[in-house]
Protein backbone atom coordinates (compact mmCIF):
# COMPACT_ATOMS: atom_id res chain seq x y z
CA UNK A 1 103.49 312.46 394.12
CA UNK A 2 102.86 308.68 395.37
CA UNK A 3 100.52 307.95 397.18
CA UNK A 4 103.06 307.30 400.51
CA UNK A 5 104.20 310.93 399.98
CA UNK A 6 100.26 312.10 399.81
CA UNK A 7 100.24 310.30 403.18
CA UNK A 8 103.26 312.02 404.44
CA UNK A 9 102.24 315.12 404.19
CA UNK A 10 98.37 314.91 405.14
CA UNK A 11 97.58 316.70 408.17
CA UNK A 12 94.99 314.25 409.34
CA UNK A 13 95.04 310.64 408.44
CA UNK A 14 91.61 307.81 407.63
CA UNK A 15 92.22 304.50 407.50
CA UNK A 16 89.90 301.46 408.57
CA UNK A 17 91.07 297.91 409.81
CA UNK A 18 88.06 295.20 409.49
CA UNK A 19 85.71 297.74 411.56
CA UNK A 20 87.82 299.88 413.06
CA UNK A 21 88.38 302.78 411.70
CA UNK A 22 91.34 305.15 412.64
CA UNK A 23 91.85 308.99 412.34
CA UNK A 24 95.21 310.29 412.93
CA UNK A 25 96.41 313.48 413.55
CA UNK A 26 99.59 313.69 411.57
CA UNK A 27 101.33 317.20 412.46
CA UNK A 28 103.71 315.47 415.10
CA UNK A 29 106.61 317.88 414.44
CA UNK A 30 104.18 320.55 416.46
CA UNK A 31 103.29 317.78 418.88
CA UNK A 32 99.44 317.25 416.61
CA UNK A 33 98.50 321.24 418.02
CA UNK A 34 95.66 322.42 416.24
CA UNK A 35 95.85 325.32 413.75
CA UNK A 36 93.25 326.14 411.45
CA UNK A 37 94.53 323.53 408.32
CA UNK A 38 94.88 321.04 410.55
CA UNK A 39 91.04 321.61 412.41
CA UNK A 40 89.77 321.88 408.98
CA UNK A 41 91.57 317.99 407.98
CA UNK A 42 90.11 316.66 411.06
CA UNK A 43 86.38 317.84 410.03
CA UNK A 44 86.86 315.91 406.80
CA UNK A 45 88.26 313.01 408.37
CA UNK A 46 85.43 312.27 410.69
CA UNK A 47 83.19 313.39 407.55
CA UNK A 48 85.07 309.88 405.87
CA UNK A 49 84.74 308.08 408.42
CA UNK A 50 81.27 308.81 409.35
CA UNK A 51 80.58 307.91 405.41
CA UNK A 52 82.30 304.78 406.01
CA UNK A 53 79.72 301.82 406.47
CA UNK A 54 82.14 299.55 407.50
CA UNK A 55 83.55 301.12 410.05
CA UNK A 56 82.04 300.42 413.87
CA UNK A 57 84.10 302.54 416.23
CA UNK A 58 86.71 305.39 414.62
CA UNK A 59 90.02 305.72 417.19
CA UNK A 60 91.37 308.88 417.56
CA UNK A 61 94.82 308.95 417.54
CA UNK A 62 97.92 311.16 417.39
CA UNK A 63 101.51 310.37 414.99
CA UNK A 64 104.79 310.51 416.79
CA UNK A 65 105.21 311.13 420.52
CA UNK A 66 101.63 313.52 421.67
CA UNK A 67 98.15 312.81 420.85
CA UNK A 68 97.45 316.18 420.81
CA UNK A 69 99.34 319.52 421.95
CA UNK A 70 95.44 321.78 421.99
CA UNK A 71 95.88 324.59 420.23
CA UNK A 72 99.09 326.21 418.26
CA UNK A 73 99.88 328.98 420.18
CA UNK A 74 101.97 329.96 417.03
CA UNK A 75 101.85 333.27 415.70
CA UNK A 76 100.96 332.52 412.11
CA UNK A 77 98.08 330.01 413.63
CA UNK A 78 94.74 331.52 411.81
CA UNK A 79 92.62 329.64 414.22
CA UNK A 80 93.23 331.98 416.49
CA UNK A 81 92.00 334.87 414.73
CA UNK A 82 89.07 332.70 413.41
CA UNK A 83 88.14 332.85 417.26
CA UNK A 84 89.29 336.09 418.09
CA UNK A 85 92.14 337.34 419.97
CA UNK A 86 95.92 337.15 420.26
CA UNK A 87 98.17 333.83 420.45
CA UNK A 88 99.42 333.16 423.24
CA UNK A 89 99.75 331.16 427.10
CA UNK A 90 96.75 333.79 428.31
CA UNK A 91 94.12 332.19 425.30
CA UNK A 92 90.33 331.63 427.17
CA UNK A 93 88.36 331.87 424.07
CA UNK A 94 85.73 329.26 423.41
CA UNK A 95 86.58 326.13 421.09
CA UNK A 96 87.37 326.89 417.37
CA UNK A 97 84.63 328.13 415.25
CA UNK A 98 81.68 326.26 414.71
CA UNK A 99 81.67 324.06 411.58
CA UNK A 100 77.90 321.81 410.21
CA UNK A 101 78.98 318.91 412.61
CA UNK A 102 79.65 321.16 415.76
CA UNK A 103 77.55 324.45 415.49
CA UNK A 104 77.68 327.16 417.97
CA UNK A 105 75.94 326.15 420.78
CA UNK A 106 76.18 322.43 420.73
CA UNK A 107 78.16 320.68 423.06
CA UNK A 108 80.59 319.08 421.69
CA UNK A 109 79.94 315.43 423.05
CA UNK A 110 76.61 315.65 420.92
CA UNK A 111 77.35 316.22 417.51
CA UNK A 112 74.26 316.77 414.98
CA UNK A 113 73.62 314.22 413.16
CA UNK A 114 72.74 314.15 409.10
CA UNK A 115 75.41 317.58 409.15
């Protein structure tokens, strides 16, 4: 596989530009909604870019025509049973699970830092 077919099919893209660095959600065929691969690509993403010394300011961005849909109301989504509860319109649980950067409890405008 080349490396423009790796791209392709990545769920979340990294890329920096001088000190910019961008993170793109790359699931546009589901308008970028959130299932469990997907939340897990994004938690490795910001883990690259936080890595990333070059990089002043990360842009979060969505591919094709939606940043971001929330969460896949799908059927098949696993994020929704990571949370608990059944897919669908009705869905009031709390955010997806807690991972190091966001555990339970913090809000999520304050990440913890050294995670």
């Amino acid at each position: 596989m080349n490396k423009g077919s790796a791209e392709k099919d990545a769920l979340v893209l990294y890329h920096r530009e001088g000190h910019v660095g961008f993170i793109t959600l790359n699931r546009s065929e589901k308008r970028n909604a959130l299932n469990l691969a997907l939340w897990e690509a994004l938690d490795t993403a910001v883990s690259r870019a936080e890595s990333d010394t070059e990089a002043r300011v990360v842009l979060v961005r969505g591919a094709g025509e939606s940043f971001c849909a929330g969460i896949d109301l799908g059927p098949d989504n696993e994020l929704i049973s990571a949370i608990g509860g059944e897919p669908g319109a009705a869905q009031t649980r709390p955010p997806p699970p807690s991972s190091p950067r966001f555990p339970a409890g913090c809000p999520r405008g304050s990440p913890r830092r050294g995670a």
